[in-house]
C-alpha atoms as a PDB file:
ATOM      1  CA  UNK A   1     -14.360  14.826 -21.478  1.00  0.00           C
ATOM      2  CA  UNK A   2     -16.409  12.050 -20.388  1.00  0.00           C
ATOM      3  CA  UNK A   3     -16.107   8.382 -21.598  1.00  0.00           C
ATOM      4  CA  UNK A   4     -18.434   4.939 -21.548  1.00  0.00           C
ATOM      5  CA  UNK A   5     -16.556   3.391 -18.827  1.00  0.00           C
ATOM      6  CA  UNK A   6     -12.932   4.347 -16.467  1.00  0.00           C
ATOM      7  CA  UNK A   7     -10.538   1.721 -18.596  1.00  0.00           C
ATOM      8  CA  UNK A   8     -11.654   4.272 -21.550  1.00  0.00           C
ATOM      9  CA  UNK A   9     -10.542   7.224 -19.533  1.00  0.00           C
ATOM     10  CA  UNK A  10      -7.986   5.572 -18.659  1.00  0.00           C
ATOM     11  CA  UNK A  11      -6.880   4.029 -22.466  1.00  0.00           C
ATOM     12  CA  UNK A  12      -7.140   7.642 -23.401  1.00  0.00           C
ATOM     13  CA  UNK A  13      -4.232   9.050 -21.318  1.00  0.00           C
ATOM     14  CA  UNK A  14      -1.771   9.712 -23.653  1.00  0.00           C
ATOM     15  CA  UNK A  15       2.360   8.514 -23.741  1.00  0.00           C
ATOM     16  CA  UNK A  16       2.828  11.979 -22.472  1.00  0.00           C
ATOM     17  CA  UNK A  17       0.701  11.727 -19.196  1.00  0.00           C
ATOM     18  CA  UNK A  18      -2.445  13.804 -18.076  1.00  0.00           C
ATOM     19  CA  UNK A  19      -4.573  13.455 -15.589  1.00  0.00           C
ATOM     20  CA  UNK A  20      -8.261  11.386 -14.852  1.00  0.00           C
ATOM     21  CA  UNK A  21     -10.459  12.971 -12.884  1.00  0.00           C
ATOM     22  CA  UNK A  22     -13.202  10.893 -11.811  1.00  0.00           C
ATOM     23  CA  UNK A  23     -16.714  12.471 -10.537  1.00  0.00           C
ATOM     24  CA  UNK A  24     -19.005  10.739  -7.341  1.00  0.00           C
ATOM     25  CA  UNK A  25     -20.604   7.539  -7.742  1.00  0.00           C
ATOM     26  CA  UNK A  26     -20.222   4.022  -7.644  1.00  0.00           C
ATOM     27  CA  UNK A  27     -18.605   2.230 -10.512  1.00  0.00           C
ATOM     28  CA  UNK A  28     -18.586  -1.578 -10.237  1.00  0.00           C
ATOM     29  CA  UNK A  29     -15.629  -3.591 -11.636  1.00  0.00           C
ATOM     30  CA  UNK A  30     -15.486  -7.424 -12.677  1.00  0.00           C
ATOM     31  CA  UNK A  31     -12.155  -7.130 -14.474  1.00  0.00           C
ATOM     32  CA  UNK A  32      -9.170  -5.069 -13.127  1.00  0.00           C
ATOM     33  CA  UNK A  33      -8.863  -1.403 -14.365  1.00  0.00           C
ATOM     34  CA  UNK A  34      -5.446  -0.967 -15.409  1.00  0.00           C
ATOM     35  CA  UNK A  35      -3.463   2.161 -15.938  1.00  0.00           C
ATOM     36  CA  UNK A  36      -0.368   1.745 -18.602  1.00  0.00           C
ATOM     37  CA  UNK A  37       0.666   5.352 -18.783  1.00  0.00           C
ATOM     38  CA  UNK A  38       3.584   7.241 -16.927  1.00  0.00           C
ATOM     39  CA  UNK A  39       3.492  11.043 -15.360  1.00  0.00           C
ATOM     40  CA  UNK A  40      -0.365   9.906 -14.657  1.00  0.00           C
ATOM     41  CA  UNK A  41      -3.025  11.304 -11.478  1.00  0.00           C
ATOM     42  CA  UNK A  42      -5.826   9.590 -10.878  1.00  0.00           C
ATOM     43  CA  UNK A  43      -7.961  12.146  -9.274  1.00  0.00           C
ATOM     44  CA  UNK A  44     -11.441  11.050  -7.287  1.00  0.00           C
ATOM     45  CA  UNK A  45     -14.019  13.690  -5.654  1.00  0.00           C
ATOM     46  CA  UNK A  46     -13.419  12.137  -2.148  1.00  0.00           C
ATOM     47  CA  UNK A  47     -14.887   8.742  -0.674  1.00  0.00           C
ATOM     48  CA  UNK A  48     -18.026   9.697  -2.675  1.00  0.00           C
ATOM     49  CA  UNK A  49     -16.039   7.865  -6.131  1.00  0.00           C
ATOM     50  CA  UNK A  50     -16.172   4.292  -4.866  1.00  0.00           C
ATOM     51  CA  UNK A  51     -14.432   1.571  -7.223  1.00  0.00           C
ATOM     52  CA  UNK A  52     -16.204  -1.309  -6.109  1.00  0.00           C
ATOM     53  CA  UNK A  53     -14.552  -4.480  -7.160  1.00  0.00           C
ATOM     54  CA  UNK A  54     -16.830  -7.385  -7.570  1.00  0.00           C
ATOM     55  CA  UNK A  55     -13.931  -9.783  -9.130  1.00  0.00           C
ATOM     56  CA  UNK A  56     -14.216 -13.553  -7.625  1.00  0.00           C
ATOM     57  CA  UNK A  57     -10.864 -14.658  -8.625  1.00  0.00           C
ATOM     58  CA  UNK A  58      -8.367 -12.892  -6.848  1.00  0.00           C
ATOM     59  CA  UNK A  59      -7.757  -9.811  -9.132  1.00  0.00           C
ATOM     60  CA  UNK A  60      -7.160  -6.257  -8.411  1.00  0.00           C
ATOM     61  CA  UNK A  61      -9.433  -3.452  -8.660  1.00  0.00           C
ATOM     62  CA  UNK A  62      -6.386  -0.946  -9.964  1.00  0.00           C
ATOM     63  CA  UNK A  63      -3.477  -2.501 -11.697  1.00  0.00           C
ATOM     64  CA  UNK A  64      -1.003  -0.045 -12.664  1.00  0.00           C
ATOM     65  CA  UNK A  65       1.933  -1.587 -14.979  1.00  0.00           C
ATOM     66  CA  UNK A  66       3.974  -0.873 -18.049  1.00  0.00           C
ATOM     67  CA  UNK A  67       2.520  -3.017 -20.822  1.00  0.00           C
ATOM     68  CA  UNK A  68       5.331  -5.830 -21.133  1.00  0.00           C
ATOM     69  CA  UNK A  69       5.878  -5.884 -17.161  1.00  0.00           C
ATOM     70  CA  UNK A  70       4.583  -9.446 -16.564  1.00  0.00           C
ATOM     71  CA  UNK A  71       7.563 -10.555 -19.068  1.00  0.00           C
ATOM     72  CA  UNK A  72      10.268  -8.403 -18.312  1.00  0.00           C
ATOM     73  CA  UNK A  73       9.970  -6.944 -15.296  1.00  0.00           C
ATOM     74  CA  UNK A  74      12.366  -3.954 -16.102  1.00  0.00           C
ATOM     75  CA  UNK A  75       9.852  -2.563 -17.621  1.00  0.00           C
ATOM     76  CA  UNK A  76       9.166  -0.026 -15.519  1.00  0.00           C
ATOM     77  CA  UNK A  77       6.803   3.790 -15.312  1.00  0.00           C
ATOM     78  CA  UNK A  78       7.431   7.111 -13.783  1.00  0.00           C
ATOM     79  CA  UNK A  79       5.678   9.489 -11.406  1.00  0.00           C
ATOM     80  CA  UNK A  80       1.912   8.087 -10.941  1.00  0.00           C
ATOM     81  CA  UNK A  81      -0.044   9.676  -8.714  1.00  0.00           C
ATOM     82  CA  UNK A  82      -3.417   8.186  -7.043  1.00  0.00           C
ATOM     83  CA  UNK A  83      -5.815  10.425  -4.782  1.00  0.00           C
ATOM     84  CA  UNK A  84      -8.827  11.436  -2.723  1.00  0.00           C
ATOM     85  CA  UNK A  85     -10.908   8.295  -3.587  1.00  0.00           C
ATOM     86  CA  UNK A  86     -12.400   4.743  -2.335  1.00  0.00           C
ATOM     87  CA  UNK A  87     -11.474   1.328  -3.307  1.00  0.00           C
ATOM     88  CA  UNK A  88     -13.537  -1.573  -2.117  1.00  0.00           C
ATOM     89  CA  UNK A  89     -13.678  -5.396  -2.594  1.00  0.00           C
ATOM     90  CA  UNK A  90     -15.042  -8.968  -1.512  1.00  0.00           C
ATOM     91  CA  UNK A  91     -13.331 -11.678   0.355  1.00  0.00           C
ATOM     92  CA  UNK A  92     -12.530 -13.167  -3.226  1.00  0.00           C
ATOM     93  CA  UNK A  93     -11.072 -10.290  -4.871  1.00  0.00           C
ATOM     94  CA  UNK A  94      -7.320  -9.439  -4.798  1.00  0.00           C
ATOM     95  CA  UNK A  95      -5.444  -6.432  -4.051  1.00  0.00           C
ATOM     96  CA  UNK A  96      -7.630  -3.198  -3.667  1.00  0.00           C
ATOM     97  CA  UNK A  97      -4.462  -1.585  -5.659  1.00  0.00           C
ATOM     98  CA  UNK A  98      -1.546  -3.612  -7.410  1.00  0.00           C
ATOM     99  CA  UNK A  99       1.550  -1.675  -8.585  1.00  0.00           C
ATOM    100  CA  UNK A 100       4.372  -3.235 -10.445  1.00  0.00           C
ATOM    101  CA  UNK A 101       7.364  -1.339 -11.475  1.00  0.00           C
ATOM    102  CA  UNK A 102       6.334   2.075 -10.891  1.00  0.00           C
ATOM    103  CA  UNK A 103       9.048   4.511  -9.779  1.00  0.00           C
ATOM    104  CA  UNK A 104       8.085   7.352  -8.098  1.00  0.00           C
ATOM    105  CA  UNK A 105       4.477   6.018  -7.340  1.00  0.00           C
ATOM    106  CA  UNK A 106       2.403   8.975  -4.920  1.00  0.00           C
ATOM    107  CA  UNK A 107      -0.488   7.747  -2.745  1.00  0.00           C
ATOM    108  CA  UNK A 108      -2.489  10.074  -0.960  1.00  0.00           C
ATOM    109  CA  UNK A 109      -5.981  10.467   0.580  1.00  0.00           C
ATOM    110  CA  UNK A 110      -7.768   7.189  -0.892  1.00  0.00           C
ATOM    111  CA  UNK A 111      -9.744   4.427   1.486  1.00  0.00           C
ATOM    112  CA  UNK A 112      -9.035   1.112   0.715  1.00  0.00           C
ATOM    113  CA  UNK A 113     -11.273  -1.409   3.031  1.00  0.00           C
ATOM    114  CA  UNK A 114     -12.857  -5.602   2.645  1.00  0.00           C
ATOM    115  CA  UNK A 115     -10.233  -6.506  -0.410  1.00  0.00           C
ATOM    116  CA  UNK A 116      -9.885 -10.237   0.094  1.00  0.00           C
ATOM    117  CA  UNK A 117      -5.879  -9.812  -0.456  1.00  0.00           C
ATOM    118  CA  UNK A 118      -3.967  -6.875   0.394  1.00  0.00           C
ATOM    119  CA  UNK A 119      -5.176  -2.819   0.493  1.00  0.00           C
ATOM    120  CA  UNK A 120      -1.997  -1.386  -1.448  1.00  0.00           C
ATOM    121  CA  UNK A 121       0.574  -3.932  -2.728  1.00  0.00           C
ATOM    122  CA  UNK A 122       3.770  -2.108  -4.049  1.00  0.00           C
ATOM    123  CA  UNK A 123       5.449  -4.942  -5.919  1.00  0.00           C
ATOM    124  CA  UNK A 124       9.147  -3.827  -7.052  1.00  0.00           C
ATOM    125  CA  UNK A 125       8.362  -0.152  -7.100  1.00  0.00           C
ATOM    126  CA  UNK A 126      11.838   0.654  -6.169  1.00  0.00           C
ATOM    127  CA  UNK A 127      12.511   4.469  -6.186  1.00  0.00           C
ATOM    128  CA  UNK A 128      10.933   6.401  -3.784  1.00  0.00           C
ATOM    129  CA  UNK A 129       7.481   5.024  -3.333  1.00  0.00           C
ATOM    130  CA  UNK A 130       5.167   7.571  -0.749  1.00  0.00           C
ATOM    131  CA  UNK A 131       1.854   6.252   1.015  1.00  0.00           C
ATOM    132  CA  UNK A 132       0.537   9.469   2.718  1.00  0.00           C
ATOM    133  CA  UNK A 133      -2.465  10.226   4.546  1.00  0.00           C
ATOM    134  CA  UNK A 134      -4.735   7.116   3.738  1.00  0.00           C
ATOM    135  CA  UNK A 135      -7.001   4.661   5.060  1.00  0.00           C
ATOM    136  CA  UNK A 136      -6.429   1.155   4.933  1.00  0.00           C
ATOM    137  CA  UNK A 137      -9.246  -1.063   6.804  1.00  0.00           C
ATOM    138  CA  UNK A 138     -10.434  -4.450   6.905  1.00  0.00           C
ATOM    139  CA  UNK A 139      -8.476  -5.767   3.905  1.00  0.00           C
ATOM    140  CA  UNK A 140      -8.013  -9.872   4.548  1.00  0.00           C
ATOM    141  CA  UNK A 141      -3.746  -9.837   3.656  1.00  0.00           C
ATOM    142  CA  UNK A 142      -1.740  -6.874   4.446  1.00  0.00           C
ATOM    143  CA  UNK A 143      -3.135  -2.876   4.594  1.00  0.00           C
ATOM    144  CA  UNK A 144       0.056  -2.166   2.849  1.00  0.00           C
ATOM    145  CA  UNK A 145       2.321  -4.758   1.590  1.00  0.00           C
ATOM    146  CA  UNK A 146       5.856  -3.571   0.026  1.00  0.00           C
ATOM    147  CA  UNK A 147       8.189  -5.716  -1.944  1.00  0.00           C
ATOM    148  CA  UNK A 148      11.474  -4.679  -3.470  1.00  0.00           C
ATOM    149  CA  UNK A 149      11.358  -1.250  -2.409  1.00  0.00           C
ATOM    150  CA  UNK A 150      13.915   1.510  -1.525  1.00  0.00           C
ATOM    151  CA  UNK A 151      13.931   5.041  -0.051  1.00  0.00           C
ATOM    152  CA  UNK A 152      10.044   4.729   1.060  1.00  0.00           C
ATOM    153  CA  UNK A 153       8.008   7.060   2.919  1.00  0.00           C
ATOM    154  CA  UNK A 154       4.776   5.809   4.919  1.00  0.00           C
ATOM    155  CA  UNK A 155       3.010   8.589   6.941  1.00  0.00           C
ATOM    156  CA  UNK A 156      -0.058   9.851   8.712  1.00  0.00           C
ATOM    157  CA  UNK A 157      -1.853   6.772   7.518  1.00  0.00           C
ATOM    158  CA  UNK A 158      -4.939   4.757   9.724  1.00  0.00           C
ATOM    159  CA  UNK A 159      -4.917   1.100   9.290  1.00  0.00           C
ATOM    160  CA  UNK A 160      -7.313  -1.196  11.311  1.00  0.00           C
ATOM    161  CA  UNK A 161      -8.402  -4.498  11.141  1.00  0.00           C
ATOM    162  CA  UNK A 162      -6.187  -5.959   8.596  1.00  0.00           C
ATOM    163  CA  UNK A 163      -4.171  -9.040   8.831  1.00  0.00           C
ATOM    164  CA  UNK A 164      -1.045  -7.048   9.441  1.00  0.00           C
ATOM    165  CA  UNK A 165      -1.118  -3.010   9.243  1.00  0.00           C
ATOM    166  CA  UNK A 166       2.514  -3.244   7.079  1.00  0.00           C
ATOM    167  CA  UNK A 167       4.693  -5.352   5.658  1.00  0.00           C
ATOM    168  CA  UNK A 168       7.729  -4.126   3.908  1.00  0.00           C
ATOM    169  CA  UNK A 169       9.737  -7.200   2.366  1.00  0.00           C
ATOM    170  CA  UNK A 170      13.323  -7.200   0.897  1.00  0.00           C
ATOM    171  CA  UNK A 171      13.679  -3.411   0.551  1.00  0.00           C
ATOM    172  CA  UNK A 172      15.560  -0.426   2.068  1.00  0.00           C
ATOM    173  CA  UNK A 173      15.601   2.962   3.863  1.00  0.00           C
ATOM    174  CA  UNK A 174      11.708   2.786   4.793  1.00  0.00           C
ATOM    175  CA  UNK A 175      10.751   5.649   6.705  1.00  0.00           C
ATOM    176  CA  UNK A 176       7.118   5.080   8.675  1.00  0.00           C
ATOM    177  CA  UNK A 177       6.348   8.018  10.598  1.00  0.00           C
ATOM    178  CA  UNK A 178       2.784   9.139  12.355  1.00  0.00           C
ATOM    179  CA  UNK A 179       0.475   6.554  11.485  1.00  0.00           C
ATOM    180  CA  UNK A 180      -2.026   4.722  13.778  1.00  0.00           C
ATOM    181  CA  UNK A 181      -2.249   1.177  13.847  1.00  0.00           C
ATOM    182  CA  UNK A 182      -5.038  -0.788  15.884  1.00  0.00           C
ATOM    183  CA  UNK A 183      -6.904  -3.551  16.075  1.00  0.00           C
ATOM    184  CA  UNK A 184      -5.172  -5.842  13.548  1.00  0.00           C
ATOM    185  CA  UNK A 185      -5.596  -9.599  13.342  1.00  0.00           C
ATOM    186  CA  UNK A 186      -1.773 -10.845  13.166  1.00  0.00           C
ATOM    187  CA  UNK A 187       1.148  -8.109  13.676  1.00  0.00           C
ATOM    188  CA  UNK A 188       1.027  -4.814  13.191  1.00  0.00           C
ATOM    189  CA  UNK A 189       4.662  -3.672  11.548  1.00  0.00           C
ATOM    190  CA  UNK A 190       6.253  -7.092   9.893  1.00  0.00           C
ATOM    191  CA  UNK A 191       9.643  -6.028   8.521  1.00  0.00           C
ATOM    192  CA  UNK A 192      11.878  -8.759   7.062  1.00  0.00           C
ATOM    193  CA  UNK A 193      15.485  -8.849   4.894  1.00  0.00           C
ATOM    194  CA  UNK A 194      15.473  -4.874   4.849  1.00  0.00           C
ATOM    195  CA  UNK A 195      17.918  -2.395   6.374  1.00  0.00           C
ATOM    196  CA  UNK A 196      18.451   1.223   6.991  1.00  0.00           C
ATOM    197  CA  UNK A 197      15.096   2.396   8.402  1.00  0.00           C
ATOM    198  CA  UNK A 198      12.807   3.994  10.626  1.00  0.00           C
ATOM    199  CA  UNK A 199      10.073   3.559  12.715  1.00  0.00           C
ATOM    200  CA  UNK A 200       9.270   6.707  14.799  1.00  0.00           C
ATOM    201  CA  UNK A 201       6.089   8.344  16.007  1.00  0.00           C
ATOM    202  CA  UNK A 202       3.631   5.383  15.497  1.00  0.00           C
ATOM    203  CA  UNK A 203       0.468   4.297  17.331  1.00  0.00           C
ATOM    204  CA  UNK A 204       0.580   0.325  17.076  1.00  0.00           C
ATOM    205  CA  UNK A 205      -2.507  -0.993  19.687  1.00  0.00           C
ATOM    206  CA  UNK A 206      -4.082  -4.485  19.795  1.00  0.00           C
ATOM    207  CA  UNK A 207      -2.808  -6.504  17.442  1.00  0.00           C
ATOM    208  CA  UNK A 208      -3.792 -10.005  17.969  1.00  0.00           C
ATOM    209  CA  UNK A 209      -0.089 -11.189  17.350  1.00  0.00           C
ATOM    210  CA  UNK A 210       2.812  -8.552  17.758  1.00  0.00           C
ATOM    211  CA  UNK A 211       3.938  -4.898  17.532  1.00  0.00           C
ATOM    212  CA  UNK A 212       6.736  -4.836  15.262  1.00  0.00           C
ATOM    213  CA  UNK A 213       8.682  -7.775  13.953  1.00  0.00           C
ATOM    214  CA  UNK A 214      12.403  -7.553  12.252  1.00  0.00           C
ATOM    215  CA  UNK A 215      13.410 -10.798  10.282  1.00  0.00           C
ATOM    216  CA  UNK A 216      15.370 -12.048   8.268  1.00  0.00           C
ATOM    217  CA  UNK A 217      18.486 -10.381   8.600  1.00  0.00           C
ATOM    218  CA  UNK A 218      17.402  -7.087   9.360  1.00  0.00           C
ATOM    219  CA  UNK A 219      19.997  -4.325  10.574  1.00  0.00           C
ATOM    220  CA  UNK A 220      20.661  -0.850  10.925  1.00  0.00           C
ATOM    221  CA  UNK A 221      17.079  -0.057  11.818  1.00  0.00           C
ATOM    222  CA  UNK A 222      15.607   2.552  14.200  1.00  0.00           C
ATOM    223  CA  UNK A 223      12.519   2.089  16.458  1.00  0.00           C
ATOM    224  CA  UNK A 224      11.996   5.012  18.708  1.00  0.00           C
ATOM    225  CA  UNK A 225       9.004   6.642  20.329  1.00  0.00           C
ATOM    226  CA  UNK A 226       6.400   4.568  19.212  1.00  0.00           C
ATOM    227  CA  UNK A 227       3.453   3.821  21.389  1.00  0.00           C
ATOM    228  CA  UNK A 228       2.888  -0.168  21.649  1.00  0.00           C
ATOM    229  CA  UNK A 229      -0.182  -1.270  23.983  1.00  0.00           C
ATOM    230  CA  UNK A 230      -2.165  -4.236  24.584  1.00  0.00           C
ATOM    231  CA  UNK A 231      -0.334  -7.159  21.951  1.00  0.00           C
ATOM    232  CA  UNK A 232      -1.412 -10.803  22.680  1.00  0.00           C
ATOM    233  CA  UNK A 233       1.703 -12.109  21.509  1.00  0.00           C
ATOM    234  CA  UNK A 234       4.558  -9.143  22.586  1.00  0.00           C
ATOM    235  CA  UNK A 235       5.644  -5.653  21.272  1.00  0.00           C
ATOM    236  CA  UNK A 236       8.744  -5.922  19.415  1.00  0.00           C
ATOM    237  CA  UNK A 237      10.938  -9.066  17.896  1.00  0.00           C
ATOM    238  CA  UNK A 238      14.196  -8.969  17.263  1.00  0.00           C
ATOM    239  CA  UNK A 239      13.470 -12.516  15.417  1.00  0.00           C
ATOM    240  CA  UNK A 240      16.456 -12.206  12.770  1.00  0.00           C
ATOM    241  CA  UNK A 241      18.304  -8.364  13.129  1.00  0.00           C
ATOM    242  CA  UNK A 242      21.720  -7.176  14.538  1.00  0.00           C
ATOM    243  CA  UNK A 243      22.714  -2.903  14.414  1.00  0.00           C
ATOM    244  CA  UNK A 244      19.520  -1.767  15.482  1.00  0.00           C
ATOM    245  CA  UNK A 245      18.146   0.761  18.263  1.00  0.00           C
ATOM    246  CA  UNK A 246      15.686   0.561  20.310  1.00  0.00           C
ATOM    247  CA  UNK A 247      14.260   3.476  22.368  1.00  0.00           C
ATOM    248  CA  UNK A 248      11.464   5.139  23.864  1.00  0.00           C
END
């Protein structure tokens, strides 16, 4: 079924879930789209769909939340999934996709490059959260910025030319495997007040500031057999972390 504009499609997703598939082309936002709906895909036809978010005041081009989340915050959804599509922005727009309280949240095969705040910011999306096989470029904050997380999976991603590739914030058990990191214009892995994790298998090249960072009372986390060439400011620092390995 087609619709007048996406935040129809979207509005029409029932309680029950579904799915949106949207068809090549650009579509130009001034406003956030925002999904409200749980066991929800959001299904693109490659790079070719291109959100383009012309917002000036620091919104998001996707905002997926519960309706009630900005005053109660338990307010939560389950199992949406976001794929095979682009998201772009301006120096003035916000995030190129803002979660909030999603559980279960599945991203996979979407670009997400020039948002003037972060690419993907998972804010409080606490059970499992995945970021799979994505490309996060030239976004002004973070590629991926995670907040309030646990039991998270980030893995054969590209991100390039960010501020920092990752940052995962007061959360647990990440698990960042695969992904190729270069070129970024801070750090490339900031991890702070977060514990029981993983960092194995990553490219991490050029980052005008450092590798990996651990802050914050960090502990019982794992770096091994990542490939770290060519920092200005170092490869890995133990600013704030006690229990963890280093190898490789």
């Amino acid at each position: 079924t087609e619709y007048d504009s996406l935040q129809a499609a979207f509005d029409a997703v029932p309680e029950t879930g579904g799915i949106v598939y949207i068809s090549p082309g650009d579509f130009e936002l001034t406003e956030p789209l925002v999904l409200r709906t749980e066991n929800t895909r959001i299904e693109g036809s490659g790079p070719a769909t291109h959100i383009i978010n012309r917002n000036v005041f620091g919104q998001p081009a996707l905002h997926v939340r519960r309706n009630g989340y900005t005053t109660n915050d338990k307010e939560r959804l389950w199992r949406v999934q976001l794929g095979n599509l682009r998201i772009s922005g301006n120096p003035k727009s916000g995030p190129g996709v803002h979660t909030q309280g999603i559980q279960e949240i599945f991203i996979e095969g979407i670009s997400v490059d020039h948002n003037g705040g972060h690419g993907i910011y998972l804010e409080n999306c606490y059970e499992d959260p995945r970021v799979v096989d994505s490309i996060l470029t030239y976004n002004a904050k973070a590629g991926l910025n995670i907040e309030a997380s646990h039991d998270i999976v980030v893995s054969d991603n590209h991100f390039e030319e960010n501020q920092d590739a990752v940052r995962c914030i007061n959360s647990f058990n990440l698990c960042m495997n695969g992904n190729n990191l270069d070129d970024h214009l801070r750090h490339g892995v900031v991890i702070e007040n977060t514990y029981a994790s993983v960092l194995s298998g990553n490219m991490i090249e050029e980052c005008n500031g450092t590798a990996i960072i651990l802050d914050r009372d960090c502990y019982g986390i794992t770096l091994s057999a990542n490939v770290i060439a060519h920092e200005l400011e170092g490869g890995v620092d133990l600013r704030d972390a006690h229990g963890c390995a280093i190898s490789a």
